[in-house]
N, C-alpha and C. Protein backbone atom coordinates (compact mmCIF):
# COMPACT_ATOMS: atom_id res chain seq x y z
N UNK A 1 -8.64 171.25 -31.28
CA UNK A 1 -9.35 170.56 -32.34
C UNK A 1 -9.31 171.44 -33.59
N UNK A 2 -8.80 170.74 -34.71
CA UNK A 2 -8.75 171.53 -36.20
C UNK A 2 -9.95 170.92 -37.00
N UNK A 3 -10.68 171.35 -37.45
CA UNK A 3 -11.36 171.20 -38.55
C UNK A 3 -11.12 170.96 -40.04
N UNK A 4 -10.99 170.10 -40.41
CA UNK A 4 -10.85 169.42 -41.73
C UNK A 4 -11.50 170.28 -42.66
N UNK A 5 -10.86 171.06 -43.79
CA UNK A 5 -11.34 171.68 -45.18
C UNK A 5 -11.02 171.54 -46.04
N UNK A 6 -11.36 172.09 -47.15
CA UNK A 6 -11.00 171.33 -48.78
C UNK A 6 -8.87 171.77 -48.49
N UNK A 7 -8.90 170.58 -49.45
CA UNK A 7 -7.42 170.39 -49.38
C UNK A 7 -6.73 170.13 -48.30
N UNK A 8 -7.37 169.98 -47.24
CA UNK A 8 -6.48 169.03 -46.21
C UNK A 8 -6.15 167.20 -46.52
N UNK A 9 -4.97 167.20 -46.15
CA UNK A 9 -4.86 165.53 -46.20
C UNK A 9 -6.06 164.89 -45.34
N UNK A 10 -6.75 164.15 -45.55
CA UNK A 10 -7.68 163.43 -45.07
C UNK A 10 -6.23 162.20 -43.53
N UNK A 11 -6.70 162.49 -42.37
CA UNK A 11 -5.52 161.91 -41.49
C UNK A 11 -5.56 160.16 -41.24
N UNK A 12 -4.74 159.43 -41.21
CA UNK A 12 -4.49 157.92 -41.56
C UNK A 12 -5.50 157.69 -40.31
N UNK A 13 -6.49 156.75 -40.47
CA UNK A 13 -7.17 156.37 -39.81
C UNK A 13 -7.48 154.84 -39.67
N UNK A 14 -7.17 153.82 -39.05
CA UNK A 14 -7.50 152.64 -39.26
C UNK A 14 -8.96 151.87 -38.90
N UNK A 15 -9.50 152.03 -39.38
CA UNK A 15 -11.27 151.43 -39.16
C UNK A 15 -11.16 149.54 -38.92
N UNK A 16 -11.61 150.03 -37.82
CA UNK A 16 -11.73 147.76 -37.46
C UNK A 16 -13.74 147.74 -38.16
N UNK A 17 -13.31 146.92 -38.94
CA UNK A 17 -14.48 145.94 -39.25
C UNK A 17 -14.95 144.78 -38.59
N UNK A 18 -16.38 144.77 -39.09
CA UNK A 18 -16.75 143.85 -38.11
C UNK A 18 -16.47 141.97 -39.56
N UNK A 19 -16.29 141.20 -38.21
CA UNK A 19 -15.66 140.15 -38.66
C UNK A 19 -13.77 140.00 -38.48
N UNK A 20 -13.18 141.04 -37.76
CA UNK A 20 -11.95 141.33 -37.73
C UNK A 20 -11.22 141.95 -39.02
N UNK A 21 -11.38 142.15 -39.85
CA UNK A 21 -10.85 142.83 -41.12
C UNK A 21 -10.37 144.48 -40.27
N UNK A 22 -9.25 145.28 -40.87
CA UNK A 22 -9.06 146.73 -40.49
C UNK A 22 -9.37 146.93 -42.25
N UNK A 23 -9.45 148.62 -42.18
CA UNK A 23 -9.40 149.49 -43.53
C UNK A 23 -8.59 150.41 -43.37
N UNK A 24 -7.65 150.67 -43.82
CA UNK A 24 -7.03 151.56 -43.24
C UNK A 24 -6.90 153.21 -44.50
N UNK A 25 -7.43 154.19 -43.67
CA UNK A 25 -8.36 155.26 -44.56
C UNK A 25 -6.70 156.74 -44.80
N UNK A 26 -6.93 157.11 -45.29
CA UNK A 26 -7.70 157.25 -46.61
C UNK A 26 -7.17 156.34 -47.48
N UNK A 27 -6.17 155.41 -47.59
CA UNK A 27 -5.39 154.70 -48.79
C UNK A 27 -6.43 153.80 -49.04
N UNK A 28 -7.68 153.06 -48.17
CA UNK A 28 -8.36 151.77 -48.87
C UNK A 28 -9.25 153.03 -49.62
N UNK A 29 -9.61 154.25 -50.06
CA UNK A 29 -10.44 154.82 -50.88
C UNK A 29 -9.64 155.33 -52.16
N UNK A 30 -8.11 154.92 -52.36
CA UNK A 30 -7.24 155.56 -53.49
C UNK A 30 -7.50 154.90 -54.95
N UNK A 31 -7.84 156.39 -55.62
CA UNK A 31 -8.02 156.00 -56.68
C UNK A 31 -9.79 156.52 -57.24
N UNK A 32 -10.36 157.31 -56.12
CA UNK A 32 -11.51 156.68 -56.14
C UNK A 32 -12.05 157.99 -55.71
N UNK A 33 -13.44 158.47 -55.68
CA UNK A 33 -13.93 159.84 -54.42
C UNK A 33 -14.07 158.89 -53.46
N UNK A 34 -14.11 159.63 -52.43
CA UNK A 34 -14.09 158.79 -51.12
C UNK A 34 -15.23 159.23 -50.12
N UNK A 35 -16.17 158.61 -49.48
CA UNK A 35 -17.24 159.25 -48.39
C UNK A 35 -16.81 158.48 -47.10
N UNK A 36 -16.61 159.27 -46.25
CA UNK A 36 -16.07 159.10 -45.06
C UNK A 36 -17.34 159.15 -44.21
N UNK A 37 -18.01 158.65 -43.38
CA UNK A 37 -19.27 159.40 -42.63
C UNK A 37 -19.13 158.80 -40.98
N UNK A 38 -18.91 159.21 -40.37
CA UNK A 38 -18.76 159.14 -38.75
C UNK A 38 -20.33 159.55 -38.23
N UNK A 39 -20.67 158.41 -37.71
CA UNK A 39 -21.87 158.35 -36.92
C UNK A 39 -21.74 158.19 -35.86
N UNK A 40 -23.57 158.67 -34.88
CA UNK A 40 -23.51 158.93 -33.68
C UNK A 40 -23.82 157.27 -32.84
N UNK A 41 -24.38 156.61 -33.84
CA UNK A 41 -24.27 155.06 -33.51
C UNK A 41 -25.92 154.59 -33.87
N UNK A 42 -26.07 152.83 -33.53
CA UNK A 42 -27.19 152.97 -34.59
C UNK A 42 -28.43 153.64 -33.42
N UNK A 43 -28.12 153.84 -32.41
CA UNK A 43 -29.25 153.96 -31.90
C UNK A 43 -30.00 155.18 -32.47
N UNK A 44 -29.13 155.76 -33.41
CA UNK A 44 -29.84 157.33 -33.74
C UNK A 44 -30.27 157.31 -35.39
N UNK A 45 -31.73 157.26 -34.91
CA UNK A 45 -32.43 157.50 -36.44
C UNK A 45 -32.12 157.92 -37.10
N UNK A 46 -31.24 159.51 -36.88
CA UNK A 46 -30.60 160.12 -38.10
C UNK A 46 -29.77 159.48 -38.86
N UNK A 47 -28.93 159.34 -38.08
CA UNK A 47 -28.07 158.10 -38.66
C UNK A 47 -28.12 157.13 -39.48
N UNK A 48 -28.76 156.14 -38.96
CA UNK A 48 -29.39 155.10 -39.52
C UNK A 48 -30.49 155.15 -40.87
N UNK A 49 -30.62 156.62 -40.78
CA UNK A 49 -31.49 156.94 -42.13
C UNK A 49 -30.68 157.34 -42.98
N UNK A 50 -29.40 158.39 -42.49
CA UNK A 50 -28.66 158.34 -43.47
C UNK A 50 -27.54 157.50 -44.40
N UNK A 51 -27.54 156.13 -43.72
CA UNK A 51 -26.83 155.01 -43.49
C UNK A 51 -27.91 154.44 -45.25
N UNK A 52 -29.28 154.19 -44.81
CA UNK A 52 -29.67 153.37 -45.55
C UNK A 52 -30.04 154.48 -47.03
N UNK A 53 -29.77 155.63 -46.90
CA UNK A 53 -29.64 156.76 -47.81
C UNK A 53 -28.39 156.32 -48.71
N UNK A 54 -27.63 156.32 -48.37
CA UNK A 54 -26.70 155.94 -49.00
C UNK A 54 -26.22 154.65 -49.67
N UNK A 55 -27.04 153.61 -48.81
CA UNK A 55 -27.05 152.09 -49.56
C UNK A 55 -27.69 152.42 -50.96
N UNK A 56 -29.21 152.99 -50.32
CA UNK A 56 -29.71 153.16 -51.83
C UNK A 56 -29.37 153.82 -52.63
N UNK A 57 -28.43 154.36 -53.17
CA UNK A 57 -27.51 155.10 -53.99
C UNK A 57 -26.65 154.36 -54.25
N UNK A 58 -26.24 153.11 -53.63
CA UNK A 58 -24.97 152.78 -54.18
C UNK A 58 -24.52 152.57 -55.16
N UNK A 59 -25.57 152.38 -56.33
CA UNK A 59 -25.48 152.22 -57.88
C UNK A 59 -25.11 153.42 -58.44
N UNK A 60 -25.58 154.60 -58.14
CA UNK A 60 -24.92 156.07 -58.71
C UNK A 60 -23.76 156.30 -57.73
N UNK A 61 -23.35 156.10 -56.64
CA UNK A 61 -21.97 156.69 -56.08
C UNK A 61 -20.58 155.85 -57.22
N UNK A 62 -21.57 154.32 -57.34
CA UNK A 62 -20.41 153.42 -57.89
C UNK A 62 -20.39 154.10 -59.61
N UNK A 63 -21.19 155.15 -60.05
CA UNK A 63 -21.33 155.18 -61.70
C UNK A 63 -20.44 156.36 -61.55
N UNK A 64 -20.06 156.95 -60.34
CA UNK A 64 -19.62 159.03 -60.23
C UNK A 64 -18.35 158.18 -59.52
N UNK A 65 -18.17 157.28 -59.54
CA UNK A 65 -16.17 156.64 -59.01
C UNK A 65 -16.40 156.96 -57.24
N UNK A 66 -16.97 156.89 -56.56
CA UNK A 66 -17.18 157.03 -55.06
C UNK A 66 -17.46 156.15 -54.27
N UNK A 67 -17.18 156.00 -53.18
CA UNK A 67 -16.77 154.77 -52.39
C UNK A 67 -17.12 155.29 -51.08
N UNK A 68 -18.31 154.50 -50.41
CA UNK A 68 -18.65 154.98 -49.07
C UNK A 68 -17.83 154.20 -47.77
N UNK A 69 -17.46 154.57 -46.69
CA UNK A 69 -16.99 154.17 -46.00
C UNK A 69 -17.59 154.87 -44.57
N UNK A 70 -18.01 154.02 -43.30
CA UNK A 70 -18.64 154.63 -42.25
C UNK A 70 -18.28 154.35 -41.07
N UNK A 71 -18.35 155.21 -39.55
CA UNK A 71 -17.66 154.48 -38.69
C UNK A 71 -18.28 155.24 -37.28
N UNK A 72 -18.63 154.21 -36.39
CA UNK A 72 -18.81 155.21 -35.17
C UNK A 72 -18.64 154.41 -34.03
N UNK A 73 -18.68 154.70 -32.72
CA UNK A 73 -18.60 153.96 -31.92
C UNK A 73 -18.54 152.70 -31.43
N UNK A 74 -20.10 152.17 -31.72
CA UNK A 74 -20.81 150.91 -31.81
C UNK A 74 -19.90 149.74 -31.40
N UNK A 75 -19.77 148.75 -30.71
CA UNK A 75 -19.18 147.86 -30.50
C UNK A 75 -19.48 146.80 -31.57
N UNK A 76 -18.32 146.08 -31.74
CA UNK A 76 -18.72 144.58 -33.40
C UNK A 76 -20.28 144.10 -33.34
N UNK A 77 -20.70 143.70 -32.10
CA UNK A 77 -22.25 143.14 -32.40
C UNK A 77 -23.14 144.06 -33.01
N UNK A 78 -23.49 145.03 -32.27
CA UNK A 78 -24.06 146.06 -32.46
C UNK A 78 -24.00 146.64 -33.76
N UNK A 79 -22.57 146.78 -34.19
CA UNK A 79 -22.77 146.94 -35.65
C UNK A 79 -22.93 146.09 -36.55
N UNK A 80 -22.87 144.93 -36.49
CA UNK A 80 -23.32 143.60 -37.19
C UNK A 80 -24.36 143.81 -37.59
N UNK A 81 -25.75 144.29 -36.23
CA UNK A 81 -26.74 144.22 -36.37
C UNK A 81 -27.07 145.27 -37.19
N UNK A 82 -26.77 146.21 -36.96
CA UNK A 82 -27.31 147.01 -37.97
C UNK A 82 -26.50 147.29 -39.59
N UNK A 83 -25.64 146.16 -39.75
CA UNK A 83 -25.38 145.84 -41.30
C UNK A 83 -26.52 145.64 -41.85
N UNK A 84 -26.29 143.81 -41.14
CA UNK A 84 -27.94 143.34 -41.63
C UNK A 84 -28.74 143.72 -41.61
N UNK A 85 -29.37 144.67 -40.27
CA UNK A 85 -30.78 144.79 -40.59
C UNK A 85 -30.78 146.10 -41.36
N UNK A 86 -30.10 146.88 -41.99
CA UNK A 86 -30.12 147.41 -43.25
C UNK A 86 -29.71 147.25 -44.48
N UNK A 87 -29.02 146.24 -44.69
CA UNK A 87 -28.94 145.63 -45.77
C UNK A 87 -27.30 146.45 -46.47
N UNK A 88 -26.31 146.74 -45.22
CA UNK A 88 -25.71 147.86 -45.68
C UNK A 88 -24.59 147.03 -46.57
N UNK A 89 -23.96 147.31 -47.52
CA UNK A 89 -23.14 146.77 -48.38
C UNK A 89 -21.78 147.21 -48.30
N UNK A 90 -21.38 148.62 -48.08
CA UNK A 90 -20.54 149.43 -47.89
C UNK A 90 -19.45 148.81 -47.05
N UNK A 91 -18.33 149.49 -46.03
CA UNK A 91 -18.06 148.80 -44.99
C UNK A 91 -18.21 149.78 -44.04
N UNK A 92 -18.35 149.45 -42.75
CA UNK A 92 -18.99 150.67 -41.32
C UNK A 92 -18.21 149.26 -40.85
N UNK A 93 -17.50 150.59 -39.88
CA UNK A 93 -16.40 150.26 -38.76
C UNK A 93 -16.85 150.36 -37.48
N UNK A 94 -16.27 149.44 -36.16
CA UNK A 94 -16.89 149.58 -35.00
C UNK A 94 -15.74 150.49 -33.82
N UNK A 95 -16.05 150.48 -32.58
CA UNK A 95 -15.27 150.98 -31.33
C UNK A 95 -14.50 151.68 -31.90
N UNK A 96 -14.96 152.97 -32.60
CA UNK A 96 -14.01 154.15 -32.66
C UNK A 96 -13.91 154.51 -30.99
N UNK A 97 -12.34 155.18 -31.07
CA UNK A 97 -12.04 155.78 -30.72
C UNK A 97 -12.66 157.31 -30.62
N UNK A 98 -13.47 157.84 -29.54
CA UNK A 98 -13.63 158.88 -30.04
C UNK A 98 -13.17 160.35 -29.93
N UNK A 99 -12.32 160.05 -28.98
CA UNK A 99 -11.50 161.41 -28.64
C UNK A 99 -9.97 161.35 -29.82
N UNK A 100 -9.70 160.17 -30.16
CA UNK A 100 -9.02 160.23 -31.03
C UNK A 100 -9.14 160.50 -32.31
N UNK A 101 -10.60 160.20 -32.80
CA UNK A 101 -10.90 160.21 -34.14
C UNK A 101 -11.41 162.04 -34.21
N UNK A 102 -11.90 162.16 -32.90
CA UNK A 102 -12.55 163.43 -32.93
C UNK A 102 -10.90 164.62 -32.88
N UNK A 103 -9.71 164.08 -32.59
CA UNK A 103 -8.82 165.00 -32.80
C UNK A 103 -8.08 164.75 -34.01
N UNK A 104 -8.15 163.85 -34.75
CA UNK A 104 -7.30 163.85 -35.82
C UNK A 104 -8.48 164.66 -36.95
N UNK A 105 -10.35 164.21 -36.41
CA UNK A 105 -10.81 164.90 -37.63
C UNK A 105 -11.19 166.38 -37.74
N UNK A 106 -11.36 166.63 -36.08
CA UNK A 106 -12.43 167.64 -35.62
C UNK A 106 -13.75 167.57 -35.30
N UNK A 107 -14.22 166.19 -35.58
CA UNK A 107 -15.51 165.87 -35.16
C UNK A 107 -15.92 166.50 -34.20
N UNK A 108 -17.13 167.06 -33.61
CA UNK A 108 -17.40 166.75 -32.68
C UNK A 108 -17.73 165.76 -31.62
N UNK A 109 -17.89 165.75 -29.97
CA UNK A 109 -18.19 164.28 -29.51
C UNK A 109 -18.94 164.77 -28.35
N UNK A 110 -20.12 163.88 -28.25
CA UNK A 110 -20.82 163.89 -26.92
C UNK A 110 -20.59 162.71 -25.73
N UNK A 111 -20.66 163.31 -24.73
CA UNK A 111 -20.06 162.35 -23.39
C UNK A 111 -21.05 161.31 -22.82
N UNK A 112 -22.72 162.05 -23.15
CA UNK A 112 -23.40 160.94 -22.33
C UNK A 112 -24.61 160.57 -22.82
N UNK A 113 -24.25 159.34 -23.87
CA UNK A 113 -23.08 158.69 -23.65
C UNK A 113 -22.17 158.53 -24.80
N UNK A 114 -20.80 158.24 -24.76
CA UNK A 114 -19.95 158.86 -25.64
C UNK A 114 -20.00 158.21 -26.68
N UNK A 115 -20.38 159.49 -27.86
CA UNK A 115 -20.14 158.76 -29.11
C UNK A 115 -19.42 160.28 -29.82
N UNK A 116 -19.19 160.04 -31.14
CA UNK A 116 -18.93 161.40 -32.08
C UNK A 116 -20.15 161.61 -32.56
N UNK A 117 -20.26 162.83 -33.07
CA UNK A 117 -21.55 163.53 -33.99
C UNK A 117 -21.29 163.51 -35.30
N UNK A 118 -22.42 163.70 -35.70
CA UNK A 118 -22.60 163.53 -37.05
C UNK A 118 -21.57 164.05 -38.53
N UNK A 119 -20.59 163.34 -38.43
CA UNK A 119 -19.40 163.82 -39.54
C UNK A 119 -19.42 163.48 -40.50
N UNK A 120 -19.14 164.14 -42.17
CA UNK A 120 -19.32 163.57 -43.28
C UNK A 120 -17.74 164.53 -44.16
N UNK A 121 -16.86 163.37 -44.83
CA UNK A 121 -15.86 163.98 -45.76
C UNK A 121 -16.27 163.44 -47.14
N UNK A 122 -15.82 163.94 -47.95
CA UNK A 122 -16.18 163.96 -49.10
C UNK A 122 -14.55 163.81 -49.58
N UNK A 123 -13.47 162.91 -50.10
CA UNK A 123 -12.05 163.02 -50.85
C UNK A 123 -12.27 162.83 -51.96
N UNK A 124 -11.10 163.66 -52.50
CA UNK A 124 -10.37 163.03 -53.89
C UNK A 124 -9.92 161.84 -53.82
N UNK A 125 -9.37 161.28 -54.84
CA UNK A 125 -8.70 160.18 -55.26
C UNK A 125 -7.63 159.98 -54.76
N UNK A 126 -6.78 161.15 -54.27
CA UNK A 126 -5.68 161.31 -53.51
C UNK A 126 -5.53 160.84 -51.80
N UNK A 127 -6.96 161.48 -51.02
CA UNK A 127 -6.76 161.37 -50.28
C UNK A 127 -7.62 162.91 -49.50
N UNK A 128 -7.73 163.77 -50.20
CA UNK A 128 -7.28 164.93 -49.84
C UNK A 128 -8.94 165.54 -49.17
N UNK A 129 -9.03 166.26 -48.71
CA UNK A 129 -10.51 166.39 -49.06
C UNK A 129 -11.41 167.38 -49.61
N UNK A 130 -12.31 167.03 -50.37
CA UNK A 130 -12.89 168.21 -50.86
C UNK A 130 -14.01 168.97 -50.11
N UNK A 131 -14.85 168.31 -49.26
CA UNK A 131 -15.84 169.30 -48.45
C UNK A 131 -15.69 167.98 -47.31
N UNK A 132 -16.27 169.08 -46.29
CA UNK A 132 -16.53 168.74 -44.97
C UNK A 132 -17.88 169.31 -44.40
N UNK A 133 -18.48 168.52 -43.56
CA UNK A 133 -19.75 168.33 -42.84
C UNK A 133 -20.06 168.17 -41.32
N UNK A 134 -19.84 169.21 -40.65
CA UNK A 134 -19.33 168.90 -39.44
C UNK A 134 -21.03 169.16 -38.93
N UNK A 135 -21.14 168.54 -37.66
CA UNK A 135 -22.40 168.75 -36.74
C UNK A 135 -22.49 168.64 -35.60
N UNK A 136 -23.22 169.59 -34.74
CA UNK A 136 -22.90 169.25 -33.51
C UNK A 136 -24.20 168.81 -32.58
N UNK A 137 -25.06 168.06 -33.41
CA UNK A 137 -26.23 167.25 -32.88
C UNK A 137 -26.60 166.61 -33.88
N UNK A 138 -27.86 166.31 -33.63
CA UNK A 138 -28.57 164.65 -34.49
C UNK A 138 -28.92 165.41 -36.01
N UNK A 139 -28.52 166.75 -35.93
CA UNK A 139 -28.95 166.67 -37.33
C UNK A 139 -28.08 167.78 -38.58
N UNK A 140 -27.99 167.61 -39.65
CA UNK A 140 -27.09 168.51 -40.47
C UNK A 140 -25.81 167.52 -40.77
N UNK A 141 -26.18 166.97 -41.91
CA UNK A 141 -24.81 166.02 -42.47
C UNK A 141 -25.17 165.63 -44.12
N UNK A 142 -24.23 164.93 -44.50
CA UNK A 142 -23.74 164.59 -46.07
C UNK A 142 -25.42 163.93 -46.27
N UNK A 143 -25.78 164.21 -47.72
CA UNK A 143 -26.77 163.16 -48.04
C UNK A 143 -26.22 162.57 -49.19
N UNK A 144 -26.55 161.52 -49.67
CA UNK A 144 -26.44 161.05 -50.99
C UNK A 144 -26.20 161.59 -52.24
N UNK A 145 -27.61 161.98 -52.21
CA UNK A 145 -27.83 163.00 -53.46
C UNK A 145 -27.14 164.08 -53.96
N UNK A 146 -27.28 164.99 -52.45
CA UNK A 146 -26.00 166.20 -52.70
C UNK A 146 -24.66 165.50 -52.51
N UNK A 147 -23.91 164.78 -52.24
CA UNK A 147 -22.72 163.84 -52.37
C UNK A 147 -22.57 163.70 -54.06
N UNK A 148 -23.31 162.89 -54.72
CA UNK A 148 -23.49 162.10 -55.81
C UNK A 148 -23.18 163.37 -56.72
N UNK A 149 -24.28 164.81 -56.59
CA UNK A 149 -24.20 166.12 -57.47
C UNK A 149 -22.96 166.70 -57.42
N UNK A 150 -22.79 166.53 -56.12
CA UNK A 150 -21.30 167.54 -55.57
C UNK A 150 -19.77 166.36 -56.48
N UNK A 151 -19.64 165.31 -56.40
CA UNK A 151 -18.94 164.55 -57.07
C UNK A 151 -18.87 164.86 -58.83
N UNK A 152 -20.04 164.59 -59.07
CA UNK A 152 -20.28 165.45 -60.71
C UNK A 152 -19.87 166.35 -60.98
N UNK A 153 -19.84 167.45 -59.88
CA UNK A 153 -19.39 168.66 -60.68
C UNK A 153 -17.53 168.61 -59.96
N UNK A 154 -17.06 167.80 -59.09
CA UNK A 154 -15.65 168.00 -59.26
C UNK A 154 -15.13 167.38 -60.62
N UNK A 155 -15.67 166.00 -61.44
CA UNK A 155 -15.16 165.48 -62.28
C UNK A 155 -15.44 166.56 -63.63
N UNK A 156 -16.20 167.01 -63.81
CA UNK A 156 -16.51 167.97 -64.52
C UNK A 156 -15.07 169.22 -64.22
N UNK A 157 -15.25 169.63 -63.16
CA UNK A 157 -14.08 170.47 -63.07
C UNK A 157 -12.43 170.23 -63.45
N UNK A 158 -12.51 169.34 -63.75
CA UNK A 158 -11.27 168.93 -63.49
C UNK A 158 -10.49 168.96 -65.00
């Protein structure tokens, strides 16, 4: 398992949506910063708090050029449900793969029962990535806010 750091290619990932739609990552974020966030599924509060953390931001991610994108286990219903019942706007992907997603990203993954842990990328416009957020339990990942600040100061840098 490699760990994803600034300037790695962010690795082609195809996210199934619910309703049958795919996304296929990093190219549906080109052009754009990109938030990648791999969750442990909705059953986990953390999650799900940081899920609706980020809805409510979506007006400043969309003003700093950033584009959230989310994905974890969860089977299509399951994540349906917790679109709606958070009101999520973004798109969150279902039945990851997780030994696969966890080797192309480095995620970590727990077995029982299997999901990935708490992962957050942050890309360029390219693809590429600029920070990584790795965790290996329910807690320590991307928030909004520091996302939104951390985005400001790459456009600034640049």
């Amino acid at each position: 398992m490699t760990l994803l750091g600034p300037g790695d290619p962010f690795p082609r990932l195809s996210v199934q949506l619910v309703g049958g739609e795919r996304l296929d990552l990093p190219d549906a974020l080109a052009g754009r910063f990109g938030v990648v966030l791999l969750n442990r599924g909705s059953w986990c509060p953390f999650c799900t708090a940081q899920l609706r953390d980020f809805q409510r931001a979506h007006q400043a991610l969309e003003e700093v050029g950033a584009s959230v994108v989310s994905l974890s286990v969860d089977d299509e219903a399951t994540t349906q449900a917790l679109v709606e019942k958070n009101g999520l706007t973004f798109p969150v992907g279902h039945s990851a793969d997780a030994h696969a997603i966890a080797a192309d990203t480095g995620a970590f993954i727990s077995t029982d029962p299997l999901h990935l842990q708490s992962t957050g990328f942050v890309l360029d416009s390219e693809g590429a990535v600029l920070t990584s957020v790795y965790s290996s339990g329910a807690i320590g990942r991307l928030t909004a806010e520091d996302t939104i600040g951390f985005v400001r100061h790459q456009k600034r840098s640049v």
